[in-house]
Protein backbone atom coordinates (compact mmCIF):
# COMPACT_ATOMS: atom_id res chain seq x y z
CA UNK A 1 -49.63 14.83 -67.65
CA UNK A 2 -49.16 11.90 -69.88
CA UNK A 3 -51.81 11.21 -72.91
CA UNK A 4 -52.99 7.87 -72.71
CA UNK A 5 -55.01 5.97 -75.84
CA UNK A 6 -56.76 2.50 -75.09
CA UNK A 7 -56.80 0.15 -78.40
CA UNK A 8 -59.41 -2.72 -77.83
CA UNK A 9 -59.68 -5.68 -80.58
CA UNK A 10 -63.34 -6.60 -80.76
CA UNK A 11 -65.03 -9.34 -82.36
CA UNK A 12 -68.50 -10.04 -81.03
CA UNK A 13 -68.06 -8.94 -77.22
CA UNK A 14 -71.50 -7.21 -77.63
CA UNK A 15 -72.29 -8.60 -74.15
CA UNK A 16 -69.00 -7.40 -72.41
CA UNK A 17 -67.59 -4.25 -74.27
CA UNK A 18 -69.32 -1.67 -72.33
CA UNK A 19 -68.00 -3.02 -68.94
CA UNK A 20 -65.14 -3.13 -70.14
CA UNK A 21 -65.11 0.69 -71.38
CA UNK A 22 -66.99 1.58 -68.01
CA UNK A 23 -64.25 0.23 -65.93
CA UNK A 24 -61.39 2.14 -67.86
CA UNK A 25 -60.48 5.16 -64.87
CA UNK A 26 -60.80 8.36 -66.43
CA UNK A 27 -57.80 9.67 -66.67
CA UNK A 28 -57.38 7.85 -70.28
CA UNK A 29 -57.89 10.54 -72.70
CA UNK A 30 -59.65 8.21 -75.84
CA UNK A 31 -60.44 4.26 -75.63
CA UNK A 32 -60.58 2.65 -78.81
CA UNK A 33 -62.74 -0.47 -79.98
CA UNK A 34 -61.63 -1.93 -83.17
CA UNK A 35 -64.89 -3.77 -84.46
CA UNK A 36 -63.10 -6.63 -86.11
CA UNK A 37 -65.97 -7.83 -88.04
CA UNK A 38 -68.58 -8.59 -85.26
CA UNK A 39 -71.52 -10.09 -86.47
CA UNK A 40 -73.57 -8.72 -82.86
CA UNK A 41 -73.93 -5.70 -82.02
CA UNK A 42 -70.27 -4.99 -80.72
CA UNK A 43 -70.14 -1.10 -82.54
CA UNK A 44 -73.53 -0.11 -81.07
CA UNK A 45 -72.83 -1.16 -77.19
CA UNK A 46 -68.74 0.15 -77.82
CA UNK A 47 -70.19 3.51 -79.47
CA UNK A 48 -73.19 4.06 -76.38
CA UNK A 49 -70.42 3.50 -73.92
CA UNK A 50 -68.77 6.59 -74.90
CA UNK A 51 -65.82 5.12 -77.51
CA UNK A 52 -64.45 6.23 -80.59
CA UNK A 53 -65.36 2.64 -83.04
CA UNK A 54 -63.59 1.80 -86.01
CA UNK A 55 -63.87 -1.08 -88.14
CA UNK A 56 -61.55 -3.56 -89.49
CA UNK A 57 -63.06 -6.06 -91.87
CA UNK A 58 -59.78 -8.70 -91.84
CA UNK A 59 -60.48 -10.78 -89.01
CA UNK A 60 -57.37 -11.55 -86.88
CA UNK A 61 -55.85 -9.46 -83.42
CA UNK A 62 -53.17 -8.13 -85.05
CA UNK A 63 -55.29 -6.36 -88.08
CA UNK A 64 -57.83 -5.29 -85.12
CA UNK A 65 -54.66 -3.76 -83.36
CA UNK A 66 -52.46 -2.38 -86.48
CA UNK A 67 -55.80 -0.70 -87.01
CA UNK A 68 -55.85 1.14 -84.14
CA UNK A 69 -52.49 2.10 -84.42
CA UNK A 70 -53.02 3.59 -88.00
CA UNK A 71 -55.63 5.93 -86.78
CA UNK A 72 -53.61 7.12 -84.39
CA UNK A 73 -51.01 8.10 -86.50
CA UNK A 74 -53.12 10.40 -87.87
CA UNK A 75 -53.83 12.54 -85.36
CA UNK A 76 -51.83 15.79 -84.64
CA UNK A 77 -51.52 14.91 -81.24
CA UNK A 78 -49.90 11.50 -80.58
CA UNK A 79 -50.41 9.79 -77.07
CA UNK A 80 -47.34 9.46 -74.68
CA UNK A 81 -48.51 5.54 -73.82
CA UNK A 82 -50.85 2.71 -75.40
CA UNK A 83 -52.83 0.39 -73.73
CA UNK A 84 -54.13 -2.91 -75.37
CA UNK A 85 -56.77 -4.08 -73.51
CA UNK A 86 -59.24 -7.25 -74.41
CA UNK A 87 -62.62 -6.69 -74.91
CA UNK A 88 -64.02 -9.90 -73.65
CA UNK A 89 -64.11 -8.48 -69.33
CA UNK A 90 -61.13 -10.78 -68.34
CA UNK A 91 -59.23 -8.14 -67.06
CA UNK A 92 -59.56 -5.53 -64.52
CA UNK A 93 -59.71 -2.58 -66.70
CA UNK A 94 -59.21 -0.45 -63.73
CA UNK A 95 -55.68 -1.63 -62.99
CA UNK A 96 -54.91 0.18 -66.15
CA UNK A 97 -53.01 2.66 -63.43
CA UNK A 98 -50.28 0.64 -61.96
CA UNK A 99 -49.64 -0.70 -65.64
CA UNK A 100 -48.91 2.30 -66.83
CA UNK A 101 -47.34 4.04 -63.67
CA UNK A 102 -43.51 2.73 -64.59
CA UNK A 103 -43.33 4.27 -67.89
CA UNK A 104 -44.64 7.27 -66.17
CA UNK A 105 -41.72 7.15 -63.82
CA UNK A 106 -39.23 6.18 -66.56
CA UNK A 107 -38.73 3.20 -64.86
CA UNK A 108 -39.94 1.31 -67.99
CA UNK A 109 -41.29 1.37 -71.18
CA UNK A 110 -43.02 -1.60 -71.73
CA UNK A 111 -45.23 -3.17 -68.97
CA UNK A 112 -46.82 -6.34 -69.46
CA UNK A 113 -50.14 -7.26 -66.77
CA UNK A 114 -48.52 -10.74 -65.63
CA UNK A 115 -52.03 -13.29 -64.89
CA UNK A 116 -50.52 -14.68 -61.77
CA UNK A 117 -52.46 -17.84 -60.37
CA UNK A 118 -52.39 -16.29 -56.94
CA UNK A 119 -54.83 -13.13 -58.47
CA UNK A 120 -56.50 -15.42 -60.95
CA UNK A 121 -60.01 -16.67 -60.68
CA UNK A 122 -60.34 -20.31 -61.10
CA UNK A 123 -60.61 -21.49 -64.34
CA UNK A 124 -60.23 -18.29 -66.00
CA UNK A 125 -57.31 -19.65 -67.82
CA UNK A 126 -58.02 -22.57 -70.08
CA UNK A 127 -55.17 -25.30 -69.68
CA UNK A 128 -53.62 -24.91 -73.30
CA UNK A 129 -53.37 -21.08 -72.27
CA UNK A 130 -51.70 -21.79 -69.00
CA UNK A 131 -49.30 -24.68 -71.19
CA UNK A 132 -48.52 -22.32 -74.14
CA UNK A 133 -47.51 -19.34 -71.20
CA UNK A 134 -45.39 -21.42 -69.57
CA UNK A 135 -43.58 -22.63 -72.83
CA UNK A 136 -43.26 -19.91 -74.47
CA UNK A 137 -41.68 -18.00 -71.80
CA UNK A 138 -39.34 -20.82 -70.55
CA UNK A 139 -38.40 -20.18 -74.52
CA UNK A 140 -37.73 -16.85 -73.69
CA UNK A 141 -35.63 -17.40 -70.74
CA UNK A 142 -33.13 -20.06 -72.35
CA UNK A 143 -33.02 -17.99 -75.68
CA UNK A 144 -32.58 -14.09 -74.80
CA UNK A 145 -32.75 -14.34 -70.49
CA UNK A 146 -35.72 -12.79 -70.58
CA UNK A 147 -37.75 -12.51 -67.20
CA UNK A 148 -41.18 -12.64 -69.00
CA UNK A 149 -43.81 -14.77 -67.09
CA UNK A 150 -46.61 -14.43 -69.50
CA UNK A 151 -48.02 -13.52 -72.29
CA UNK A 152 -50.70 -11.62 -71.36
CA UNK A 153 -52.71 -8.90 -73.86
CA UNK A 154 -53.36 -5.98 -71.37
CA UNK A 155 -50.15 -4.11 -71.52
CA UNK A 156 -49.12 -0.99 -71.60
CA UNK A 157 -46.18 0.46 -74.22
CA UNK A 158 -44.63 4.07 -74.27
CA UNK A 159 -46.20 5.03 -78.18
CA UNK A 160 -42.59 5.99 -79.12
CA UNK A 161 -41.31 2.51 -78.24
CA UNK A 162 -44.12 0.65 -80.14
CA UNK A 163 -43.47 2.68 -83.83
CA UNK A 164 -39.96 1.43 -82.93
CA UNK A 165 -40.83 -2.18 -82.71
CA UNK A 166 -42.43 -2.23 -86.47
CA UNK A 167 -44.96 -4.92 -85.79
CA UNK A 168 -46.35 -6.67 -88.35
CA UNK A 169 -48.23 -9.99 -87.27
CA UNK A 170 -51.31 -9.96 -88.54
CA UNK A 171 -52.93 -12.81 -86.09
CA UNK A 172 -52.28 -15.07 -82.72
CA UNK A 173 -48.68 -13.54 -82.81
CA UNK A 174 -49.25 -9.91 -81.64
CA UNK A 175 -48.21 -10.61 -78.48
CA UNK A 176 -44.76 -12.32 -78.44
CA UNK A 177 -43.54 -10.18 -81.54
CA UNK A 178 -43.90 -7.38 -79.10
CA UNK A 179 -42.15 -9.18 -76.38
CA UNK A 180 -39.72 -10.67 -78.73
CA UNK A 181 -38.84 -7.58 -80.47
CA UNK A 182 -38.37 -5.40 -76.95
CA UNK A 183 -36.02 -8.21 -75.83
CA UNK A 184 -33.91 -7.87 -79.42
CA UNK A 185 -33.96 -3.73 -78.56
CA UNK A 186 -33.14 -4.02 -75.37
CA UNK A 187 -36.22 -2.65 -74.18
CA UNK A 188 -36.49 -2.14 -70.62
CA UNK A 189 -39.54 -3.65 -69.57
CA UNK A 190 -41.65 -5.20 -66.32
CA UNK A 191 -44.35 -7.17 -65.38
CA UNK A 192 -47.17 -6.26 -62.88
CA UNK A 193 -49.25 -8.88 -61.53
CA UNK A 194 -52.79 -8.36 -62.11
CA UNK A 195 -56.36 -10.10 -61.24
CA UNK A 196 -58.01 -12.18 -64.12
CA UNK A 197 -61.36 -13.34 -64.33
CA UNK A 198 -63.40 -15.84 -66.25
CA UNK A 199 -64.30 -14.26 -69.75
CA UNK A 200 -67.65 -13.37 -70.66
CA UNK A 201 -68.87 -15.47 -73.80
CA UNK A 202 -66.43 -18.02 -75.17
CA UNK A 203 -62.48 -17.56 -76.57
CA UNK A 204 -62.29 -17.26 -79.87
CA UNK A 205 -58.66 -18.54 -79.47
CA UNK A 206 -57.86 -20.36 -76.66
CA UNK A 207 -62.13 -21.68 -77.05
CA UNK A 208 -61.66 -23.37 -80.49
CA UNK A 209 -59.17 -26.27 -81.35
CA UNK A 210 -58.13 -24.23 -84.49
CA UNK A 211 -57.48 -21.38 -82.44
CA UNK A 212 -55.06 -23.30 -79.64
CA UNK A 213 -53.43 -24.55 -82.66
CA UNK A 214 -52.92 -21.70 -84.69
CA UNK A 215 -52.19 -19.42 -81.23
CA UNK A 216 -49.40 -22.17 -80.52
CA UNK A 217 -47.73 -22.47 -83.94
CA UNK A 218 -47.90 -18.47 -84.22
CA UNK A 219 -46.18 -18.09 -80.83
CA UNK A 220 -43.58 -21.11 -81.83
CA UNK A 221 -42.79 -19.48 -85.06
CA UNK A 222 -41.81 -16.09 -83.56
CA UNK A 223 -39.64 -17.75 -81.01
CA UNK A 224 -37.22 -19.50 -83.12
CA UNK A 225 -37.07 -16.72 -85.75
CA UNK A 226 -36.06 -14.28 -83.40
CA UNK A 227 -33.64 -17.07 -82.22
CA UNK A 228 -31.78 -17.72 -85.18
CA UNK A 229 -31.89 -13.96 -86.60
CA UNK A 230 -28.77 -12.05 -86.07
C-alpha cells in the first residue's frame, strides 16, 4: 500500500480550504495546508477540517511548497508519492486517484492533471492562463520534445523523484522547474486529463496584473535556462 502526503499552498482560501480537504478520498494518509501568510482565517477552517497546518511567513508558492516538503523530511516515515493540490476548489480533489494510479503501476513517476477544455468549466481559466499554457509548452515541445500540455498545479510525484529534482524556485516558477527538470532527468512522466472549475474567491496570480506578469516572466526564465544549460 503506497503512503500518500497532500501539500496544499494556502493564502487566504478561508472560504474554500475545507472543501477542498473534504473532497481528498481517504486513502491519503496526511493532507497538508501550508498557511502562507493568510490574513483570514485559512489555519482555523484547514485545522477543523481535519489537516495537519503549518505556517510559512514568506509569501510566494514555492516557499508555501518547499515548506511542506521540509516537514516531511523530518518524519521517520517518508511517503511513497506527493500530491500538490491548490487550495482555492478549482480542482476535483477526488481525482487525486487516477493521478496517482501510474506511479502506482510503475508506469510513471510524475503525473501532471492536464485542464483539458473539453472537462473545463467555462471560464475557469482566465485567458493569460490559457496563453501562458499554450506557450510555455509549445516551448517545451521545440526545446526538449516534451509532450506536456499544461502546466497545471495538481500533480502527483513519486517523493523519491522530487528530492531528486532539487527545486528551488521560490515563486510563480514551481511548476515548470518541476517539469523542466523531469524532462533534463529523463523522467518518465504523463498527463491525465482532469475537470476544472471556476475558483472560489479571486487568483492571486493569474487575478492581478502583477501576478500574470511575474507568473509569465518566471515561467519564460526557466525555459530558456534549461535551454541553454548543458
Amino acid at each position: 500500500m503506497q503512503k500518500i502526503s497532500v501539500i496544499i499552498p494556502a493564502f487566504n482560501e478561508a472560504d474554500s480550504i475545507a472543501n477542498v480537504i473534504n473532497d481528498i478520498p481517504d486513502t491519503v494518509n496526511e493532507v497538508i495546508v501550508v498557511n502562507n501568510n493568510s490574513t483570514d482565517a485559512t489555519e482555523s477552517e484547514a485545522s477543523k477540517a481535519g489537516a495537519t497546518v503549518l505556517h510559512e511567513p514568506k509569501k510566494g508558492y514555492g516557499y508555501a511548497c518547499l515548506r511542506g516538503m521540509h516537514y516531511i523530511a523530518k518524519q521517520s516515515e517518508k511517503p511513497d508519492i506527493i500530491v500538490f493540490l491548490d487550495g482555492d476548489y478549482s480542482d476535483y480533489p477526488e481525482e487525486l486517484t487516477k493521478l496517482i494510479q501510474p506511479i502506482c503501476d510503475g508506469k510513471a513517476k510524475l503525473v501532471i492533471g492536464a485542464r483539458v477544455k473539453a472537462l473545463r468549466e467555462p471560464h475557469a481559466m482566465t485567458p493569460q492562463q490559457i496563453f501562458g499554457n499554450w506557450l510555455a509548452t509549445t516551448l517545451m515541445h521545440w526545446f526538449f520534445k516534451s509532450t506536456f500540455t499544461d502546466l497545471g498545479p495538481f500533480r502527483a510525484i513519486s517523493y523519491k523523484t522530487l528530492l531528486s529534482l532539487n527545486m528551488q524556485d521560490k515563486t510563480y516558477g514551481w511548476t515548470i522547474e518541476m517539469q523542466l527538470k523531469a524532462l533534463k532527468q529523463n523522467v518518465p512522466y504523463k498527463e491525465i486529463p482532469v475537470h476544472y472549475r471556476k475558483r472560489i474567491g479571486i487568483s492571486k496570480v493569474s487575478g492581478t496584473v502583477y501576478g500574470s506578469i511575474m507568473a509569465g516572466y518566471k515561467i519564460l526564465g526557466w525555459i530558456f535556462k534549461y535551454s541553454f544549460k548543458s
